[in-house]
ModelCIF file with pLDDT and N, C-alpha, C, O atoms, coordinates in Angstrom:
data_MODEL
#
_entry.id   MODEL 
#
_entity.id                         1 
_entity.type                       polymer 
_entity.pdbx_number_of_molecules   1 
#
_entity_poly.entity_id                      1 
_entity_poly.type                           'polypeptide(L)' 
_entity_poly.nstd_linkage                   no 
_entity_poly.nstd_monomer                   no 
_entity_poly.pdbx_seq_one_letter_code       
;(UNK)(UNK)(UNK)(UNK)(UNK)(UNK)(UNK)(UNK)(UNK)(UNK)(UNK)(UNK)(UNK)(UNK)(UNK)(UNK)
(UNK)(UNK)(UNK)(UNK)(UNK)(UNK)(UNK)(UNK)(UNK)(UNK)(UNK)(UNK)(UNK)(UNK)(UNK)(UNK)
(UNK)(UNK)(UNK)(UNK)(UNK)(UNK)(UNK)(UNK)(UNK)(UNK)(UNK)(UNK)
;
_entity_poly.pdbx_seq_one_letter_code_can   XXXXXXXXXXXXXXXXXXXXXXXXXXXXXXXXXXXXXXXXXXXX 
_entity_poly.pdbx_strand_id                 A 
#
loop_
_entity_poly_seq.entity_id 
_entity_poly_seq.num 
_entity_poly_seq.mon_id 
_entity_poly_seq.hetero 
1 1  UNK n 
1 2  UNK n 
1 3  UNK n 
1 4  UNK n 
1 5  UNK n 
1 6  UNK n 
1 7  UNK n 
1 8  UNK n 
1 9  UNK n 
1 10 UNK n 
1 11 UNK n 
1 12 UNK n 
1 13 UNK n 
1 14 UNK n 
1 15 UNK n 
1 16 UNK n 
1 17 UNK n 
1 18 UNK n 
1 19 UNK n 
1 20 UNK n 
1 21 UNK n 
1 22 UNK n 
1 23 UNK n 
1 24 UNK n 
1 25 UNK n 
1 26 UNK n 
1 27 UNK n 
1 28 UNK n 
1 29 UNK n 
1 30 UNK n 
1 31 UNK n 
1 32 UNK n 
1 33 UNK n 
1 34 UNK n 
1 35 UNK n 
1 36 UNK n 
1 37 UNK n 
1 38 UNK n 
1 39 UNK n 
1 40 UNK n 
1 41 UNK n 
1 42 UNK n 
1 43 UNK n 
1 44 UNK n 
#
_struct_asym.id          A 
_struct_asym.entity_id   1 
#
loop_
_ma_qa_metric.id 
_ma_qa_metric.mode 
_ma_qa_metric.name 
_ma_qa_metric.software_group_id 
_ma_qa_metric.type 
1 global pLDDT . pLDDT 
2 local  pLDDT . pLDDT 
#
_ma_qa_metric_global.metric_id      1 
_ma_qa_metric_global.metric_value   95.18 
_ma_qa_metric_global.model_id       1 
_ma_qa_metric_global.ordinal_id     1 
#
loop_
_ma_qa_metric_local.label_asym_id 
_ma_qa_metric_local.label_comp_id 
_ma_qa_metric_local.label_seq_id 
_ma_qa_metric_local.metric_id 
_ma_qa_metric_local.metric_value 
_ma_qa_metric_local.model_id 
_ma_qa_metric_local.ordinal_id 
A UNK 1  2 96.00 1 1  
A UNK 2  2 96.00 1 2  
A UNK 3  2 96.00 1 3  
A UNK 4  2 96.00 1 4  
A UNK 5  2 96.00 1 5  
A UNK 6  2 96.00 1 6  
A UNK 7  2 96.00 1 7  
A UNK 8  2 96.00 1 8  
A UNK 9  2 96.00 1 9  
A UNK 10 2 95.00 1 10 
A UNK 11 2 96.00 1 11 
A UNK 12 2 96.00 1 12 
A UNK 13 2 96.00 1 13 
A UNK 14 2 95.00 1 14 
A UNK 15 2 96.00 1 15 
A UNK 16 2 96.00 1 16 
A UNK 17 2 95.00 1 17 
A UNK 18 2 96.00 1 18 
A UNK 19 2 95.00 1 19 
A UNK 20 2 94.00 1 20 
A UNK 21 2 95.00 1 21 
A UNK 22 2 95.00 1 22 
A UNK 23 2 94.00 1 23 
A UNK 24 2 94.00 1 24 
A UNK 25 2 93.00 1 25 
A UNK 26 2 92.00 1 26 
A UNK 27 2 93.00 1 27 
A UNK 28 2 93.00 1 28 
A UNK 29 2 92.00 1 29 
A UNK 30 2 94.00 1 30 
A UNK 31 2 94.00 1 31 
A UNK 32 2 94.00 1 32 
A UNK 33 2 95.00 1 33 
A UNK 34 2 95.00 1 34 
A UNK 35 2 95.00 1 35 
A UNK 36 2 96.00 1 36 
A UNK 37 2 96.00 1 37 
A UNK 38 2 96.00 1 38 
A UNK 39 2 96.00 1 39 
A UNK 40 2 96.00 1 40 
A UNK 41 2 97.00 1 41 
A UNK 42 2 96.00 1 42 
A UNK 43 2 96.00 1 43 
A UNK 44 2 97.00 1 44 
#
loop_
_atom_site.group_PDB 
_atom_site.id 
_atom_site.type_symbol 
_atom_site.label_atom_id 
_atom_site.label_alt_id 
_atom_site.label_comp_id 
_atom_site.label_asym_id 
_atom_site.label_entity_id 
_atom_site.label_seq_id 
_atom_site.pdbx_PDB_ins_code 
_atom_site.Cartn_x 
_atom_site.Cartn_y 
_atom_site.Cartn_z 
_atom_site.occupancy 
_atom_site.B_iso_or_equiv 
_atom_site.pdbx_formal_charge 
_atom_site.auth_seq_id 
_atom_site.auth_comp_id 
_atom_site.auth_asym_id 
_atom_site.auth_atom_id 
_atom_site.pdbx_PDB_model_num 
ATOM 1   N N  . UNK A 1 1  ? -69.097 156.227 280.478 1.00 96.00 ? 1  UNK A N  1 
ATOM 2   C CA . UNK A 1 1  ? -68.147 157.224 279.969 1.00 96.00 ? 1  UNK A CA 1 
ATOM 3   C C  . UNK A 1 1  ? -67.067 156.559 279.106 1.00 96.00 ? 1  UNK A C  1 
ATOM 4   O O  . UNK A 1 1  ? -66.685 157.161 278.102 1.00 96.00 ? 1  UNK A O  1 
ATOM 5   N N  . UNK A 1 2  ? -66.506 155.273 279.442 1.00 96.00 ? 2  UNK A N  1 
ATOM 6   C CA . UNK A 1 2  ? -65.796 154.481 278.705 1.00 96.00 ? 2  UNK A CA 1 
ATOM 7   C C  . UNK A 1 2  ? -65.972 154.115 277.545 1.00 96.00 ? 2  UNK A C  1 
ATOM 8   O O  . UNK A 1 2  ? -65.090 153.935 276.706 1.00 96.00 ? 2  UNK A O  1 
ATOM 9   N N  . UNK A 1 3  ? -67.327 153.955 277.388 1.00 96.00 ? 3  UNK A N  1 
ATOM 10  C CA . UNK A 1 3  ? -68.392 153.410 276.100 1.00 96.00 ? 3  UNK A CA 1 
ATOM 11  C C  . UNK A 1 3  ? -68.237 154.390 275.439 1.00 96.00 ? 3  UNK A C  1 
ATOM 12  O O  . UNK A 1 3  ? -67.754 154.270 274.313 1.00 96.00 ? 3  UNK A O  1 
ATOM 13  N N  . UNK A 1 4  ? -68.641 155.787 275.996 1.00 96.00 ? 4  UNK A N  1 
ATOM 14  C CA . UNK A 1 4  ? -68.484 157.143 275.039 1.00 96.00 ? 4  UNK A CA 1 
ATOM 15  C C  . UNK A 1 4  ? -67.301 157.304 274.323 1.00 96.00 ? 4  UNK A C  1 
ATOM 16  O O  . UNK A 1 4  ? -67.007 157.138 273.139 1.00 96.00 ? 4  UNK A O  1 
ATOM 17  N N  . UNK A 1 5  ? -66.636 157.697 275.396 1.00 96.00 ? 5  UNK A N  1 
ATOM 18  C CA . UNK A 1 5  ? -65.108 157.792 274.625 1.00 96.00 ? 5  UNK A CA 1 
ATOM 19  C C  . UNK A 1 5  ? -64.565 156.763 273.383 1.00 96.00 ? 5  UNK A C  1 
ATOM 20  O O  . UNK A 1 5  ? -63.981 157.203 272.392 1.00 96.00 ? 5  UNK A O  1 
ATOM 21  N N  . UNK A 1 6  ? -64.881 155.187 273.621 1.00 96.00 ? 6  UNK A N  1 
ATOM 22  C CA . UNK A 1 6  ? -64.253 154.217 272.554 1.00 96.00 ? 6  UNK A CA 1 
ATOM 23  C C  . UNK A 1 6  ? -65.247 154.517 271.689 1.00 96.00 ? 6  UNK A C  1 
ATOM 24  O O  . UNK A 1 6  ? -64.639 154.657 270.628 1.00 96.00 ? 6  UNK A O  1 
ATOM 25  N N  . UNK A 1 7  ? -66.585 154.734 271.437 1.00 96.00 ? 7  UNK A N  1 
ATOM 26  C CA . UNK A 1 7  ? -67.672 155.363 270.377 1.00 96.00 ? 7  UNK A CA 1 
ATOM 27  C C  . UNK A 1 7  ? -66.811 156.578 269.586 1.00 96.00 ? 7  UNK A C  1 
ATOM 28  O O  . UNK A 1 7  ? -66.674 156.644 268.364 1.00 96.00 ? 7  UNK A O  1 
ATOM 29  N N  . UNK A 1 8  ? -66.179 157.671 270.728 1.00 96.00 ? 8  UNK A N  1 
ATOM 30  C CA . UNK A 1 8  ? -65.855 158.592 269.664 1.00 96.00 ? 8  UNK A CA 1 
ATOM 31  C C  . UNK A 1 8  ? -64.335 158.583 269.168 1.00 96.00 ? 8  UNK A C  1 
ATOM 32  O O  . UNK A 1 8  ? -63.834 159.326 268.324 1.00 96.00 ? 8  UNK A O  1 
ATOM 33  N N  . UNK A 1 9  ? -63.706 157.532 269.920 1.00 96.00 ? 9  UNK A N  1 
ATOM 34  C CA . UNK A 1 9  ? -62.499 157.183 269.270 1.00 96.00 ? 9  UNK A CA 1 
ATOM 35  C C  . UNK A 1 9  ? -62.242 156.088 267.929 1.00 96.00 ? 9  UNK A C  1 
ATOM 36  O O  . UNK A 1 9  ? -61.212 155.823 267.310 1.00 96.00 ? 9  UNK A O  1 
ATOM 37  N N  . UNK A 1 10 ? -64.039 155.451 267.743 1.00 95.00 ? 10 UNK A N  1 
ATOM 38  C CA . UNK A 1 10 ? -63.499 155.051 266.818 1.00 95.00 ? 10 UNK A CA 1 
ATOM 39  C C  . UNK A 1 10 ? -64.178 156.115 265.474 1.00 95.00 ? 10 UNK A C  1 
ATOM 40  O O  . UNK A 1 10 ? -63.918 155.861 264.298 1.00 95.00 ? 10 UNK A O  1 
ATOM 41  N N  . UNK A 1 11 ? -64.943 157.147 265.829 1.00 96.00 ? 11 UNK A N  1 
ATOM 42  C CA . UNK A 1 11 ? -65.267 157.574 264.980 1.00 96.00 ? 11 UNK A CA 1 
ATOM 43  C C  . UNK A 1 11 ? -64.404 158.869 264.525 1.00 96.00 ? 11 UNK A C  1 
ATOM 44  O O  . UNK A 1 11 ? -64.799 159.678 263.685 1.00 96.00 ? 11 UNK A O  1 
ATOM 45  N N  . UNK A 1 12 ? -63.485 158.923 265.032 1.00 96.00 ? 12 UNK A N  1 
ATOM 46  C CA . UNK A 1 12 ? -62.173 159.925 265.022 1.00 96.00 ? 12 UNK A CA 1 
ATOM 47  C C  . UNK A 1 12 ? -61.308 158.966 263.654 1.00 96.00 ? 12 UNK A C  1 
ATOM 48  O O  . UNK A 1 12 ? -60.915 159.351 262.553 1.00 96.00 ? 12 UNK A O  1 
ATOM 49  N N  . UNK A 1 13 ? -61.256 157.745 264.249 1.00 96.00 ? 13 UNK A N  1 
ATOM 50  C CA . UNK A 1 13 ? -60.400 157.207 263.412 1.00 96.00 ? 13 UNK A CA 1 
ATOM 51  C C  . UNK A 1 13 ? -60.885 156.787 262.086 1.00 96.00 ? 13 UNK A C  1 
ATOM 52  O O  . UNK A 1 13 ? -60.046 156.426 261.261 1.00 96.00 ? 13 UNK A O  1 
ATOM 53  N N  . UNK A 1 14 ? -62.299 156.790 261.739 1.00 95.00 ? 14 UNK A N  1 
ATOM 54  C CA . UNK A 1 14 ? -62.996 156.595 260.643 1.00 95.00 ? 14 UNK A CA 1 
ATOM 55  C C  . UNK A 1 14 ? -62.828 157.827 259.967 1.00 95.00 ? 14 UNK A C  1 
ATOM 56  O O  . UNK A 1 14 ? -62.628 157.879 258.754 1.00 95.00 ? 14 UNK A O  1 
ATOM 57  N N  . UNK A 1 15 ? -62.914 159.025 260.851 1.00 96.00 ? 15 UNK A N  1 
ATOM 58  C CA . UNK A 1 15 ? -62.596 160.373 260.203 1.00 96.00 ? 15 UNK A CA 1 
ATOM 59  C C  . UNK A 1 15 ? -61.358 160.801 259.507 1.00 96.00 ? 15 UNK A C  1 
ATOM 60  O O  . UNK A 1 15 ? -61.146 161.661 258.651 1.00 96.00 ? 15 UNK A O  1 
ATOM 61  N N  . UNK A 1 16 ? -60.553 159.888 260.171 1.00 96.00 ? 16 UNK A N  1 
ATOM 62  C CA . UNK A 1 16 ? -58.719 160.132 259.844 1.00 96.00 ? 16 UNK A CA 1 
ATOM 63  C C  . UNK A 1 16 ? -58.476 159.657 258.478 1.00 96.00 ? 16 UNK A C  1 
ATOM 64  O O  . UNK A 1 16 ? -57.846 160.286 257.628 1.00 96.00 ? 16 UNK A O  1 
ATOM 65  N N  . UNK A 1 17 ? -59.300 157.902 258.243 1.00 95.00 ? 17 UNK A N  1 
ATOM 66  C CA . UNK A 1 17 ? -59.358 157.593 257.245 1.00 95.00 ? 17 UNK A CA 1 
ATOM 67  C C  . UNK A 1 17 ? -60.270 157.876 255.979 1.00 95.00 ? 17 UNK A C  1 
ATOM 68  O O  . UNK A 1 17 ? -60.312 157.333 254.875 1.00 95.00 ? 17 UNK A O  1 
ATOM 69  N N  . UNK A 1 18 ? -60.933 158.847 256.499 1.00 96.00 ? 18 UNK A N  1 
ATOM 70  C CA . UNK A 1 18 ? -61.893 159.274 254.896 1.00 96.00 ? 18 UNK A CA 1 
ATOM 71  C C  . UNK A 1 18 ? -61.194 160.842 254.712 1.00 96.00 ? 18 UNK A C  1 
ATOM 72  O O  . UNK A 1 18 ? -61.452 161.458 253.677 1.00 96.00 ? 18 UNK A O  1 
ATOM 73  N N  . UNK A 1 19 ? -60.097 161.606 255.991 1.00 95.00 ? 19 UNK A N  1 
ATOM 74  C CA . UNK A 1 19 ? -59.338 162.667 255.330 1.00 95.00 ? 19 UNK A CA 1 
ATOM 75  C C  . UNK A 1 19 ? -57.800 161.974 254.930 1.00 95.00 ? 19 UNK A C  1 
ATOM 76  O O  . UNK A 1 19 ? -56.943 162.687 254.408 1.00 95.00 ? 19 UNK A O  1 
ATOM 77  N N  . UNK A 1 20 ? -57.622 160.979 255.134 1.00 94.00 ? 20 UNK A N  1 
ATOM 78  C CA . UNK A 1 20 ? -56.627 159.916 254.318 1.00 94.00 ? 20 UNK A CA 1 
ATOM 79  C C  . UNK A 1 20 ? -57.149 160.109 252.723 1.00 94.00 ? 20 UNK A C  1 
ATOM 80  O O  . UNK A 1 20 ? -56.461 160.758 251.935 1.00 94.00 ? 20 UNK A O  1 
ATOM 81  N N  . UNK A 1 21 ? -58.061 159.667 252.433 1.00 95.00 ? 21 UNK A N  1 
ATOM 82  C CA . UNK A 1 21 ? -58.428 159.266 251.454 1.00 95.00 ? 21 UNK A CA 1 
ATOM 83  C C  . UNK A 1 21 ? -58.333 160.526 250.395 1.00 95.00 ? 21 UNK A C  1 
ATOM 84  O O  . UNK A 1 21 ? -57.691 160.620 249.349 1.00 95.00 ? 21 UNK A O  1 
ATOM 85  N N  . UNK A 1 22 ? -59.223 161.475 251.066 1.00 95.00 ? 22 UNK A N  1 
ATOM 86  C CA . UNK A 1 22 ? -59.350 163.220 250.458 1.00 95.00 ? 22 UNK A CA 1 
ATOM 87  C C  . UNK A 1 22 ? -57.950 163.592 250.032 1.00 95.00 ? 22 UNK A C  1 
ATOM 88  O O  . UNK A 1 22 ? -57.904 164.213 248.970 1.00 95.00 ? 22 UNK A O  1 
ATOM 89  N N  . UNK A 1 23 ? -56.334 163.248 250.872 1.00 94.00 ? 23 UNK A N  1 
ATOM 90  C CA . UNK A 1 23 ? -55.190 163.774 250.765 1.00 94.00 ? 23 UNK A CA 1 
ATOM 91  C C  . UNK A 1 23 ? -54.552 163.131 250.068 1.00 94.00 ? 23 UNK A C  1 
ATOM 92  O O  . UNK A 1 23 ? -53.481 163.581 249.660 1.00 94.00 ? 23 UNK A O  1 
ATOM 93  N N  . UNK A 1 24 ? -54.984 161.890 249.705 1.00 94.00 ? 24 UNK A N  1 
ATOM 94  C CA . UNK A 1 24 ? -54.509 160.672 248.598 1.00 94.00 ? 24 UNK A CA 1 
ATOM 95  C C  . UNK A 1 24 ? -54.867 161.318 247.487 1.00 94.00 ? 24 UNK A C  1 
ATOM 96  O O  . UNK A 1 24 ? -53.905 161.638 246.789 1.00 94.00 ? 24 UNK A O  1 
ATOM 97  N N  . UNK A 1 25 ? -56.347 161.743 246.915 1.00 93.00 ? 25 UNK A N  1 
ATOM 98  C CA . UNK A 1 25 ? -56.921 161.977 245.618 1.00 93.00 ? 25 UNK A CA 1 
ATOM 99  C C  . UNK A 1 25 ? -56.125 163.558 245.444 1.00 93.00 ? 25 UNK A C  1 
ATOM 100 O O  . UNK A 1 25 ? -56.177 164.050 244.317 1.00 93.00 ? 25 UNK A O  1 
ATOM 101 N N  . UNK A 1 26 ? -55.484 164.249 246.412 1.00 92.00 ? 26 UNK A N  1 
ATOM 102 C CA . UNK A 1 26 ? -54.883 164.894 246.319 1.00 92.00 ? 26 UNK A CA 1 
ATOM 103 C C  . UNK A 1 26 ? -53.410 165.396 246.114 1.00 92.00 ? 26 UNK A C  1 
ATOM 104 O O  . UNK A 1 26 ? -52.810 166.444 245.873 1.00 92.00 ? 26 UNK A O  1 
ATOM 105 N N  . UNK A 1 27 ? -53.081 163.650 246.413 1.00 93.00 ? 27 UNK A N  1 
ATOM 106 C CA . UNK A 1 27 ? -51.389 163.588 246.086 1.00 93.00 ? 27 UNK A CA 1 
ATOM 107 C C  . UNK A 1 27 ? -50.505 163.842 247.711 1.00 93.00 ? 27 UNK A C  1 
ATOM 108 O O  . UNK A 1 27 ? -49.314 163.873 248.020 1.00 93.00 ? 27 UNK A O  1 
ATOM 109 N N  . UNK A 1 28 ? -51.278 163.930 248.169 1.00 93.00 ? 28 UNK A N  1 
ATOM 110 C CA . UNK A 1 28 ? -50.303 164.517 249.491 1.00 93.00 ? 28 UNK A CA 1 
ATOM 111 C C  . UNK A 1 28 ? -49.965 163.299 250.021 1.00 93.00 ? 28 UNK A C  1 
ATOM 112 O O  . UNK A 1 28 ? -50.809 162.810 250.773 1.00 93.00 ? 28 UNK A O  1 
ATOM 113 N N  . UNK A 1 29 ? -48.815 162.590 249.806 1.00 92.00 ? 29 UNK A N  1 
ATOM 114 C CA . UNK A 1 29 ? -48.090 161.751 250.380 1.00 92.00 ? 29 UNK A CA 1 
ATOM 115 C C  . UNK A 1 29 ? -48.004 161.815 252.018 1.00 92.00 ? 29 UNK A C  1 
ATOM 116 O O  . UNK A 1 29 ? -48.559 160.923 252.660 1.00 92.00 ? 29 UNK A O  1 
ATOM 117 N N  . UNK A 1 30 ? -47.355 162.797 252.645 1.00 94.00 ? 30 UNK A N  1 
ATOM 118 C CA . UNK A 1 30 ? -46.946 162.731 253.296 1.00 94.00 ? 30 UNK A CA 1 
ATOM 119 C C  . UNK A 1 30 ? -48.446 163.097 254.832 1.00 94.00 ? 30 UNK A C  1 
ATOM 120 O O  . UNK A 1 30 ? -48.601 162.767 256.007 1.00 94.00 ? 30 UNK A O  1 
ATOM 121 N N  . UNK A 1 31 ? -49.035 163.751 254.023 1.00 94.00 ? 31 UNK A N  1 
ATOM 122 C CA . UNK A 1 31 ? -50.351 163.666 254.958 1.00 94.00 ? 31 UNK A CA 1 
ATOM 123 C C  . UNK A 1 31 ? -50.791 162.625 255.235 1.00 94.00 ? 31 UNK A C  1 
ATOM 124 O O  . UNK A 1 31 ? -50.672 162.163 256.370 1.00 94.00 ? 31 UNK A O  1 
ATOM 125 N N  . UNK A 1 32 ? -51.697 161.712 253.809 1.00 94.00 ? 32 UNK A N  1 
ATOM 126 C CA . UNK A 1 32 ? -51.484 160.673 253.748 1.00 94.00 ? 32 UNK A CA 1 
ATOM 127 C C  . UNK A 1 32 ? -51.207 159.052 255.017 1.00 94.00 ? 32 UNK A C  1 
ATOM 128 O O  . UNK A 1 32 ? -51.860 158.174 255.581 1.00 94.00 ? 32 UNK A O  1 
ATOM 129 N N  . UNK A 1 33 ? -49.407 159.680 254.816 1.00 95.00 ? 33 UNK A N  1 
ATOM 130 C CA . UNK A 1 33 ? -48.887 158.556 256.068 1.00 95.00 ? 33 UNK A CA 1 
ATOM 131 C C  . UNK A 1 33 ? -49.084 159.011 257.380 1.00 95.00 ? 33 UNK A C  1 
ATOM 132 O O  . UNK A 1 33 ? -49.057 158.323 258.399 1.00 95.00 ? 33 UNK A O  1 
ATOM 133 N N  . UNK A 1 34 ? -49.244 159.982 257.305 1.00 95.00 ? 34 UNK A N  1 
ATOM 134 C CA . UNK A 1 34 ? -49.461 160.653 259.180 1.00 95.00 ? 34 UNK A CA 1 
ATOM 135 C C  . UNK A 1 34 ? -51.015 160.274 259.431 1.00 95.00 ? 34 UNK A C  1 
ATOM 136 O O  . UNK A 1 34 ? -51.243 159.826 260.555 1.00 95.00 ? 34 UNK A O  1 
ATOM 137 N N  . UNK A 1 35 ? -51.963 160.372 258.672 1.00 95.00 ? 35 UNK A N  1 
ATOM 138 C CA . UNK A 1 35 ? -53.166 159.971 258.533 1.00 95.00 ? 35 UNK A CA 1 
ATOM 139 C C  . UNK A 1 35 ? -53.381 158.367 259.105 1.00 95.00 ? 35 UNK A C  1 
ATOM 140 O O  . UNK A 1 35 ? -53.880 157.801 260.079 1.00 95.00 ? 35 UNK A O  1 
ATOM 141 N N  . UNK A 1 36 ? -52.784 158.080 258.048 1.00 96.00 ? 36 UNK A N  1 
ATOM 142 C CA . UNK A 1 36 ? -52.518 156.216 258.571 1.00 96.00 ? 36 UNK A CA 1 
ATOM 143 C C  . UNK A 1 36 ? -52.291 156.060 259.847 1.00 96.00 ? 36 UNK A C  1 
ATOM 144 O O  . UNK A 1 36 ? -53.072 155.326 260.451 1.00 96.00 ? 36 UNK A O  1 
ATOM 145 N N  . UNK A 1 37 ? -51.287 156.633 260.522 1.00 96.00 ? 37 UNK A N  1 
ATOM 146 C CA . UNK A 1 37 ? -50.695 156.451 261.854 1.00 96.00 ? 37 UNK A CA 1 
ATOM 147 C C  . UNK A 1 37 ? -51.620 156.694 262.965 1.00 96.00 ? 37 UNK A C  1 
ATOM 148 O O  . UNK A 1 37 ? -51.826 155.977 263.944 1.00 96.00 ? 37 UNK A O  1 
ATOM 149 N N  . UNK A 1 38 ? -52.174 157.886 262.639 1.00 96.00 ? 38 UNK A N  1 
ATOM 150 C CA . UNK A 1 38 ? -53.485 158.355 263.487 1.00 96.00 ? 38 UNK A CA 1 
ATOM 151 C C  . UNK A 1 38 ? -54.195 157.428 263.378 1.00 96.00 ? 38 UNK A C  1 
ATOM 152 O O  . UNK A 1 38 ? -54.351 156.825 264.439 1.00 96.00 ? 38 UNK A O  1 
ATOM 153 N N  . UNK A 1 39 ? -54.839 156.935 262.339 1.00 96.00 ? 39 UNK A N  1 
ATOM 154 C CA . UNK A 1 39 ? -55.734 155.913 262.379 1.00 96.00 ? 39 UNK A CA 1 
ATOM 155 C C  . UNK A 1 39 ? -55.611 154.627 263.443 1.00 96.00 ? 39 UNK A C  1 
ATOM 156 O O  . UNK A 1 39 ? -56.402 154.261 264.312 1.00 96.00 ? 39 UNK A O  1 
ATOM 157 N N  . UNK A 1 40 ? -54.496 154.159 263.098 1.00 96.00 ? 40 UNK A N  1 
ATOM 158 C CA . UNK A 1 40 ? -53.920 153.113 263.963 1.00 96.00 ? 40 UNK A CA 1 
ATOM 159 C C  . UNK A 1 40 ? -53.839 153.072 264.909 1.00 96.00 ? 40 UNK A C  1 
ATOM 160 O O  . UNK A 1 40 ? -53.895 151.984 265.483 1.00 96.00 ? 40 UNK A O  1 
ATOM 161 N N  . UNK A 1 41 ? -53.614 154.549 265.760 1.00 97.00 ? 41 UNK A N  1 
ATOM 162 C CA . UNK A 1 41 ? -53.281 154.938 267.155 1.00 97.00 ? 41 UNK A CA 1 
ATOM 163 C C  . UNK A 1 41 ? -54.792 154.888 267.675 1.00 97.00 ? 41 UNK A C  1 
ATOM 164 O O  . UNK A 1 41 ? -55.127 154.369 268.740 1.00 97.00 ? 41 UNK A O  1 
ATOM 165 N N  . UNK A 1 42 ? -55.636 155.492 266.782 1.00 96.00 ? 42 UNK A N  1 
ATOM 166 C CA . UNK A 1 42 ? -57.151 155.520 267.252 1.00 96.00 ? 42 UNK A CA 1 
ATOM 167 C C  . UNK A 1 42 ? -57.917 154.214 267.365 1.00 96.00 ? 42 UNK A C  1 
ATOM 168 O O  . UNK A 1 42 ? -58.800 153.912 268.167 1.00 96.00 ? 42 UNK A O  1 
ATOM 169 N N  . UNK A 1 43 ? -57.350 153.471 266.328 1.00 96.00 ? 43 UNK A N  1 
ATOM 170 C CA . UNK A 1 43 ? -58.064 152.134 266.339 1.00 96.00 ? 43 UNK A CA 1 
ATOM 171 C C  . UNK A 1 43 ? -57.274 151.080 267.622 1.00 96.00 ? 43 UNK A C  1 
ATOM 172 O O  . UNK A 1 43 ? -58.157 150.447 268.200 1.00 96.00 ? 43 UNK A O  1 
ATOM 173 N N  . UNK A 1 44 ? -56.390 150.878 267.969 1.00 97.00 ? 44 UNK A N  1 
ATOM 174 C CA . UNK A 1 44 ? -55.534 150.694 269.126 1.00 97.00 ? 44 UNK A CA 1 
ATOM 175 C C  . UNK A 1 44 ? -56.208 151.412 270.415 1.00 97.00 ? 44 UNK A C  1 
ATOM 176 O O  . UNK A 1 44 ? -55.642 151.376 271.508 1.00 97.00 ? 44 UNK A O  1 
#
């Protein structure tokens, strides 16, 4: 169950960073940095 969960936590955080990316080509700054943070928290 441990295995599961860090499997889908890191694929949460791969997700954070490819809708990072989508809100970048979009200008949204501020999504953007909240994006980042998530990421970090997920990859942590």
């Amino acid at each position: 169950k441990i295995d599961e969960a860090s499997t889908a936590s890191g694929g949460s955080a791969q997700g954070a960073e490819e809708a990072g990316a989508a809100a970048a080509d979009l200008g949204a700054r501020n999504v953007v940095e909240g994006l980042a943070q998530v990421k970090t928290q997920l990859d942590e």
